[in-house]
C-alpha atoms as a PDB file:
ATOM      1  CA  UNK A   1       0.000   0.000   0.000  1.00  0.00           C
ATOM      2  CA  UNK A   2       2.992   2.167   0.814  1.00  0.00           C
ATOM      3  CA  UNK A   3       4.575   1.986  -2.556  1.00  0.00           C
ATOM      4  CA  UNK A   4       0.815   2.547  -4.164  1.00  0.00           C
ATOM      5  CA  UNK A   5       0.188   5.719  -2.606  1.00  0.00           C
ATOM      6  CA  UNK A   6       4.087   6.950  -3.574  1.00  0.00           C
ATOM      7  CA  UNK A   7       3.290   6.025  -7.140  1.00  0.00           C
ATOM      8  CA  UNK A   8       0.208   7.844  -7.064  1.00  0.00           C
ATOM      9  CA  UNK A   9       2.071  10.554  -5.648  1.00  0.00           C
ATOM     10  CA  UNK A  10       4.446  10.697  -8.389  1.00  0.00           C
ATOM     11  CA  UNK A  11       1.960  10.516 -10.951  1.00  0.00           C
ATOM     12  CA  UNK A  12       0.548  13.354  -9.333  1.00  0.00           C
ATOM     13  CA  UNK A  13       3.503  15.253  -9.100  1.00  0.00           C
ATOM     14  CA  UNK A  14       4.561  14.403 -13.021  1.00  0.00           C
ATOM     15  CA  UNK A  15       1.243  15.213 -14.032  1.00  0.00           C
ATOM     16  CA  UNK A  16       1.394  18.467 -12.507  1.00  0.00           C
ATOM     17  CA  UNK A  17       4.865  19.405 -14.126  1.00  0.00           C
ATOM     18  CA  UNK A  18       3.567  18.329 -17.357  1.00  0.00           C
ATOM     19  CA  UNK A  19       0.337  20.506 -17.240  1.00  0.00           C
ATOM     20  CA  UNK A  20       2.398  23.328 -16.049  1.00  0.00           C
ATOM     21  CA  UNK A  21       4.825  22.791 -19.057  1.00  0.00           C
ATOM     22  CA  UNK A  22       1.809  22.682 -21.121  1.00  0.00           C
ATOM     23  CA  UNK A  23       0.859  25.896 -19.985  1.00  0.00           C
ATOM     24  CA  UNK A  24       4.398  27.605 -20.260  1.00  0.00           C
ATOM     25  CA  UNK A  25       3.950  26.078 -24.062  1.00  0.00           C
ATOM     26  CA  UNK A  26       0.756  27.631 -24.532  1.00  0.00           C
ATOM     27  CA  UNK A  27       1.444  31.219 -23.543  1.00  0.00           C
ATOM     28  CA  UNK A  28       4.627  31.529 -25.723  1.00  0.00           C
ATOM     29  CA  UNK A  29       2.473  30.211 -28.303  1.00  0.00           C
ATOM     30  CA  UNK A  30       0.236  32.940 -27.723  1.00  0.00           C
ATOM     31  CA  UNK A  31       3.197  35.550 -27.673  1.00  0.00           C
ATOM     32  CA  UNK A  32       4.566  34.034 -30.495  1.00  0.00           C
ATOM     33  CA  UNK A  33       1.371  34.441 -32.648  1.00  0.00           C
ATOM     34  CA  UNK A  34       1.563  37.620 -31.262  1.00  0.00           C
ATOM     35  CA  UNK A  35       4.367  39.009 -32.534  1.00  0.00           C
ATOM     36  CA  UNK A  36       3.678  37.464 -35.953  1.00  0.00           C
ATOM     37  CA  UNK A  37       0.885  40.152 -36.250  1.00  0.00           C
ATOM     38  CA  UNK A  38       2.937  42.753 -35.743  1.00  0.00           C
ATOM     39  CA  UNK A  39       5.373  41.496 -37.855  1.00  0.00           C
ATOM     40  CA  UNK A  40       2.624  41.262 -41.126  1.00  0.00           C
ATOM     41  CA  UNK A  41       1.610  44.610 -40.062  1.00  0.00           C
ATOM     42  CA  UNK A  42       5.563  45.797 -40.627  1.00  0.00           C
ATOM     43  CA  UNK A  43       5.715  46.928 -36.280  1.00  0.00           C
ATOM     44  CA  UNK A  44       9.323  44.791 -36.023  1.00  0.00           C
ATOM     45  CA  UNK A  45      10.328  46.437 -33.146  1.00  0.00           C
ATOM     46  CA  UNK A  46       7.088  45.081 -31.278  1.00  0.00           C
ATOM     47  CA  UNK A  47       7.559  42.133 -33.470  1.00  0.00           C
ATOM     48  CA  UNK A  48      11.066  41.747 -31.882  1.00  0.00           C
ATOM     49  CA  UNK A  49      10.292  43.180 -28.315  1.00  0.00           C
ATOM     50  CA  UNK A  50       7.624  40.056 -27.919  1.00  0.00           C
ATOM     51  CA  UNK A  51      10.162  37.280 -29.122  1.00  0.00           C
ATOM     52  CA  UNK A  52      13.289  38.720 -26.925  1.00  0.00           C
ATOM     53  CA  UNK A  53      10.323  38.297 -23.969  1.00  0.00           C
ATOM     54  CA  UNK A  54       9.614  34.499 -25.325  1.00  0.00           C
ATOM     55  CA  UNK A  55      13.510  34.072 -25.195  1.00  0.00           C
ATOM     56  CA  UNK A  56      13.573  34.954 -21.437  1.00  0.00           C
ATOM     57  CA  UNK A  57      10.034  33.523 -19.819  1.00  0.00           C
ATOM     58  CA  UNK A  58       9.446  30.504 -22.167  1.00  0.00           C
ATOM     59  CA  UNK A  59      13.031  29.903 -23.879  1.00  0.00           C
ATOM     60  CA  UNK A  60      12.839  26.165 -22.714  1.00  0.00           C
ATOM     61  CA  UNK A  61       9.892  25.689 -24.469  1.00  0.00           C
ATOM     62  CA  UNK A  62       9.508  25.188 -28.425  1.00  0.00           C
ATOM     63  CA  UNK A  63       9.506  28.503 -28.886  1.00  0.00           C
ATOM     64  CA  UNK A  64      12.692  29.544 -27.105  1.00  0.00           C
ATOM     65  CA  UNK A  65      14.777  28.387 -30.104  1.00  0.00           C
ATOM     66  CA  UNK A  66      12.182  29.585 -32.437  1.00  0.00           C
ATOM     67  CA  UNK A  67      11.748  32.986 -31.308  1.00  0.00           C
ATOM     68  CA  UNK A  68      15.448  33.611 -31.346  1.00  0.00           C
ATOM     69  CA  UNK A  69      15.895  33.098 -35.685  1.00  0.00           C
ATOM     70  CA  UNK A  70      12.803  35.024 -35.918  1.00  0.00           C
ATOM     71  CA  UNK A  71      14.250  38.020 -33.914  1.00  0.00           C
ATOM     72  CA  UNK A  72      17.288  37.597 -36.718  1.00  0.00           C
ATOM     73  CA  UNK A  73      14.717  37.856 -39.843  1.00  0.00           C
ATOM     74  CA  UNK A  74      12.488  40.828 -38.466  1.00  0.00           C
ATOM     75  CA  UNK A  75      15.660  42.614 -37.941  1.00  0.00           C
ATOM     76  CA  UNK A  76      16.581  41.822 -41.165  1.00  0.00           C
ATOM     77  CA  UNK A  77      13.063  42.373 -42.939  1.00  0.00           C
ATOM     78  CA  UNK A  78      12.933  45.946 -40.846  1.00  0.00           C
ATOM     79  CA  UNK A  79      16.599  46.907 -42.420  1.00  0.00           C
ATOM     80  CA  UNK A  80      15.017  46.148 -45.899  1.00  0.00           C
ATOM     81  CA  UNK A  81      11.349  47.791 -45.102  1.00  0.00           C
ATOM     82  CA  UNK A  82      13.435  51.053 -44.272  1.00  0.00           C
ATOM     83  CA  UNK A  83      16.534  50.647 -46.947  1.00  0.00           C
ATOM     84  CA  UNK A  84      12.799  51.016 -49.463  1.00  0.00           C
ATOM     85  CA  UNK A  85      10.943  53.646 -47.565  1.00  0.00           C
ATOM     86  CA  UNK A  86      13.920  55.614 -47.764  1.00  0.00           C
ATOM     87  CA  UNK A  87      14.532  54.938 -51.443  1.00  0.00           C
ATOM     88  CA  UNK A  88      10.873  55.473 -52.041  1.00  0.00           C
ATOM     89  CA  UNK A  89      11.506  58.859 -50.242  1.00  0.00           C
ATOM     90  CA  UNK A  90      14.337  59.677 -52.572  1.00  0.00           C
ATOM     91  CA  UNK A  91      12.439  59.255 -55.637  1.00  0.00           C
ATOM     92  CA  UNK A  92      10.174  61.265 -54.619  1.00  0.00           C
ATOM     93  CA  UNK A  93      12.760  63.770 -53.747  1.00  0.00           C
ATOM     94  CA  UNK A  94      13.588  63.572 -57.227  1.00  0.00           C
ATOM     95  CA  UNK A  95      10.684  64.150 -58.971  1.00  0.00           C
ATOM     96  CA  UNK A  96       9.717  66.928 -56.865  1.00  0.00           C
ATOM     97  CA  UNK A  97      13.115  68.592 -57.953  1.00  0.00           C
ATOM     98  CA  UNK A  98      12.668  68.465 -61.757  1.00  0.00           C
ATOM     99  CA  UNK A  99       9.206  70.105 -61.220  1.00  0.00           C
ATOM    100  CA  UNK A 100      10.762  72.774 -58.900  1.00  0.00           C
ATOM    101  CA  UNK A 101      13.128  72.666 -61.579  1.00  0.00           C
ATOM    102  CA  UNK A 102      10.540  73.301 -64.566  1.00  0.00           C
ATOM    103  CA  UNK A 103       8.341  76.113 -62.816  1.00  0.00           C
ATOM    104  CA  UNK A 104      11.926  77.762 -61.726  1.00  0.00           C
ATOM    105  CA  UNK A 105      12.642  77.999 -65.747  1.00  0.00           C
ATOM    106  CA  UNK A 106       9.093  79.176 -66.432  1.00  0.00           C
ATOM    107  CA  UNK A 107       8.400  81.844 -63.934  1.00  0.00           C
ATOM    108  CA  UNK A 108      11.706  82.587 -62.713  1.00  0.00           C
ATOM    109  CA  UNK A 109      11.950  81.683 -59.276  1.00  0.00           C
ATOM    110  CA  UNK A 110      11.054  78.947 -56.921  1.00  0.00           C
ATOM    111  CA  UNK A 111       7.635  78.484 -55.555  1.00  0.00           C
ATOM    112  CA  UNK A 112       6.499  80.774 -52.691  1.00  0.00           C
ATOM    113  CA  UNK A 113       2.853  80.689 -51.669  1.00  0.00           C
ATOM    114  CA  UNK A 114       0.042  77.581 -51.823  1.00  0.00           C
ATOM    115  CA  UNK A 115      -1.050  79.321 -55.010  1.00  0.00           C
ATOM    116  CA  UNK A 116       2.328  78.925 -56.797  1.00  0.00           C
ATOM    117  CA  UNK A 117       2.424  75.298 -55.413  1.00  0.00           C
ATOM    118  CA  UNK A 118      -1.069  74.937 -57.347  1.00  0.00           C
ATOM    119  CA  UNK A 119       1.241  75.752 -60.778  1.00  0.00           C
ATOM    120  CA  UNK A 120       2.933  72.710 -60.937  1.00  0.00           C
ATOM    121  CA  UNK A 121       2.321  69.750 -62.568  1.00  0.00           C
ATOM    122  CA  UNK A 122      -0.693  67.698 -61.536  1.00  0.00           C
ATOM    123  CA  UNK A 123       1.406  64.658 -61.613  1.00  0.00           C
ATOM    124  CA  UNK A 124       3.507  66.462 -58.821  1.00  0.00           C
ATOM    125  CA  UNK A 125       0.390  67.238 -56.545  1.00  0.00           C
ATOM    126  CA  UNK A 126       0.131  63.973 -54.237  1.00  0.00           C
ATOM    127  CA  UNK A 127       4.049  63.613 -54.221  1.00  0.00           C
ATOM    128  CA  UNK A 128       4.016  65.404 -50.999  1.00  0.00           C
ATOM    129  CA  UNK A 129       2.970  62.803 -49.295  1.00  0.00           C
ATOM    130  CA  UNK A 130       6.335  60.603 -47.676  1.00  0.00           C
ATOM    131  CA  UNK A 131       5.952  56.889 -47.294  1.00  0.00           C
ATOM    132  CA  UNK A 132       4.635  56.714 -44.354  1.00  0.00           C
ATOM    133  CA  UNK A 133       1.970  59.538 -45.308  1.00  0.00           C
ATOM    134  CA  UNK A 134       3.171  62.398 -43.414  1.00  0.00           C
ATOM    135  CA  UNK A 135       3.661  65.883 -45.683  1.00  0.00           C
ATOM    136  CA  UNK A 136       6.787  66.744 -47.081  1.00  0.00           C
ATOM    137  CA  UNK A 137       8.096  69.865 -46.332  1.00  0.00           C
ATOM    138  CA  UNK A 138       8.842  72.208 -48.398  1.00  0.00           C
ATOM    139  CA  UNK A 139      10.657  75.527 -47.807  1.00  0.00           C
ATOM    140  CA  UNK A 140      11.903  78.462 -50.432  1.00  0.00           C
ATOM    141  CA  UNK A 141      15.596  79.378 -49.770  1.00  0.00           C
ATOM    142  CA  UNK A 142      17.970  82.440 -50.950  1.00  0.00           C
ATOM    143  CA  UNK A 143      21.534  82.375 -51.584  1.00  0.00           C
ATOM    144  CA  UNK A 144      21.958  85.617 -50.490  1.00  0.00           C
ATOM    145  CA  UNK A 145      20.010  88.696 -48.835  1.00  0.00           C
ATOM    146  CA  UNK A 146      19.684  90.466 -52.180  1.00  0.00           C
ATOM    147  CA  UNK A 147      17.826  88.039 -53.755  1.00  0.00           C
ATOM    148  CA  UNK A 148      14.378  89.946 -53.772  1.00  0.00           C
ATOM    149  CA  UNK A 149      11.953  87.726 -51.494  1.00  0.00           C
ATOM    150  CA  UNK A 150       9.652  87.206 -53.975  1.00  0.00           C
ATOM    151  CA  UNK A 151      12.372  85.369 -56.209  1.00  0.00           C
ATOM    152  CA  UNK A 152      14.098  82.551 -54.273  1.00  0.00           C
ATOM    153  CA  UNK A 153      16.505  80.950 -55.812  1.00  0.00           C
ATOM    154  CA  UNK A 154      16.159  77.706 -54.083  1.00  0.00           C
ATOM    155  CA  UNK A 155      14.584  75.627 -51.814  1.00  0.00           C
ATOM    156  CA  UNK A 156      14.564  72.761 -49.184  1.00  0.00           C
ATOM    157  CA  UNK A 157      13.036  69.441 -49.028  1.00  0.00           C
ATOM    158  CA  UNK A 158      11.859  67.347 -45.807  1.00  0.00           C
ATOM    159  CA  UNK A 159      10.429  64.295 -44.601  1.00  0.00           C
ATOM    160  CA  UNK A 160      10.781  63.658 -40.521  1.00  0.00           C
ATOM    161  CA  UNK A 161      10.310  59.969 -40.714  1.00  0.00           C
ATOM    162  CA  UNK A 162       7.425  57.833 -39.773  1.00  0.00           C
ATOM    163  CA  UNK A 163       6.811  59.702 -36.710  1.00  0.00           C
ATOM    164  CA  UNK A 164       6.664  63.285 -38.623  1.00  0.00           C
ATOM    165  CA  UNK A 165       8.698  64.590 -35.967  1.00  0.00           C
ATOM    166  CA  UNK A 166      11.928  66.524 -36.209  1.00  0.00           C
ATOM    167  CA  UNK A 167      14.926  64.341 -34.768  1.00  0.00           C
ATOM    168  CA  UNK A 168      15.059  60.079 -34.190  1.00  0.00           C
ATOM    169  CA  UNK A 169      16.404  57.439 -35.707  1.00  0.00           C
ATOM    170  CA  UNK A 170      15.324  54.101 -37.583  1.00  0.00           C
ATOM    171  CA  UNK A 171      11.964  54.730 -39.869  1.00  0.00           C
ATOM    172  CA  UNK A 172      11.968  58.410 -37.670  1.00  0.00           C
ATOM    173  CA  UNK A 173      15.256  59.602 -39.061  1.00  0.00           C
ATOM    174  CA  UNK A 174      15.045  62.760 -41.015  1.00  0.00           C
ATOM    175  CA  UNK A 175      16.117  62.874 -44.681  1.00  0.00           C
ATOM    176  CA  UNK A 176      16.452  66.925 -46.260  1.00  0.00           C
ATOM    177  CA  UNK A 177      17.177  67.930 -49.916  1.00  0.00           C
ATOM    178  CA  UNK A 178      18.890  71.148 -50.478  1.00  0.00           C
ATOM    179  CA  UNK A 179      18.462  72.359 -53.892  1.00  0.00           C
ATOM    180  CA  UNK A 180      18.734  68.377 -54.944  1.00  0.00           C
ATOM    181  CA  UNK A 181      21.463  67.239 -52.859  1.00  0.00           C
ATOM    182  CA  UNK A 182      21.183  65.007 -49.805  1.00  0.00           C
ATOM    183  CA  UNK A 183      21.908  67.399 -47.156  1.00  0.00           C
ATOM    184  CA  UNK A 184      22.291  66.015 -43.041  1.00  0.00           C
ATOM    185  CA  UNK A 185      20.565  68.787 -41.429  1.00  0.00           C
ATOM    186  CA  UNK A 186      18.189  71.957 -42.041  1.00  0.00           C
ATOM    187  CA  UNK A 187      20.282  74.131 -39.638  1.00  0.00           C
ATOM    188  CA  UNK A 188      24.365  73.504 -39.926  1.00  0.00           C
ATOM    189  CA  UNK A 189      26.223  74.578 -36.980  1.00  0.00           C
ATOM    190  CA  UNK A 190      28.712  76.757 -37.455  1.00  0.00           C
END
């Protein structure tokens, strides 16, 4: 009888562990579908927050090992989502420019006001819109203080990242044009 109830005991005991392993199992299942979803929807650094948190609270589990090559390929896919939004960016940097470029030839000067936006090509209009659908800025410049206001003779270009705020890194690093050249900030120090 002794040896019954100390089976029983241990059957209870192993049964225990393996429902609580089950359980373990299931929630970094749960994270790990999880983080999936953020991944589709392009939010790595959620995507990669939720696996580093499977790595520590569930890494003996399946998903331990798992999580840890997926944290490897959102980085990766989140270097490639940005090298594209910032190409994307570029372009339309560029196509911008040889508008600026056209209405400079035809009236003289660079765009000032919303009405001599309204003067440039159609195909121009929803350009100033960045990637991640915050407005491009746009600015009139002068090489000089006797350049007569209403004739600048050049401009600036801006898109503050995903976040549309001035400053950041990652998808909320800044990216300025100067007269069509890549430029690393609006206001030099000198």
């Amino acid at each position: 009888m002794k040896y019954l109830i100390q089976i029983c005991f241990a059957l209870l005991v192993i049964g225990g562990l393996a429902a609580c392993k089950d359980e373990k199992a299931e929630k970094a299942k749960q994270l790990y579908d999880r983080a999936e979803l953020y991944a589709e929807r392009r939010q790595f650094a959620q995507a990669i927050e939720i696996m580093q948190r499977i790595q520590i609270d569930y890494g003996e589990t399946e998903y331990g090992p798992r999580s840890e090559k997926m944290i490897d390929d959102y980085r990766g896919l989140e270097r490639l989502v940005l090298d594209n939004d910032r190409q994307e960016i570029r372009s339309k940097f560029s196509r911008i420019h040889r508008a600026l470029d056209n209405y400079r030839v035809r009236f003289l000067s660079y765009p000032i006001t919303t009405e001599d936006m309204k003067k440039l090509p159609s195909v121009v209009n929803p350009e100033w819109v960045d990637p991640w659908g915050n407005p491009i800025y746009y600015k009139p410049t002068y090489s000089s203080n006797r350049i007569p206001r209403r004739a600048p003779d050049g401009y600036v270009l801006a898109s503050f990242g995903k976040d549309g705020l001035p400053g950041g890194t990652g998808q909320d690093l800044d990216l300025f044009y100067k007269d069509n050249k890549e430029i690393e900030t609006l206001f030099p120090q000198d």
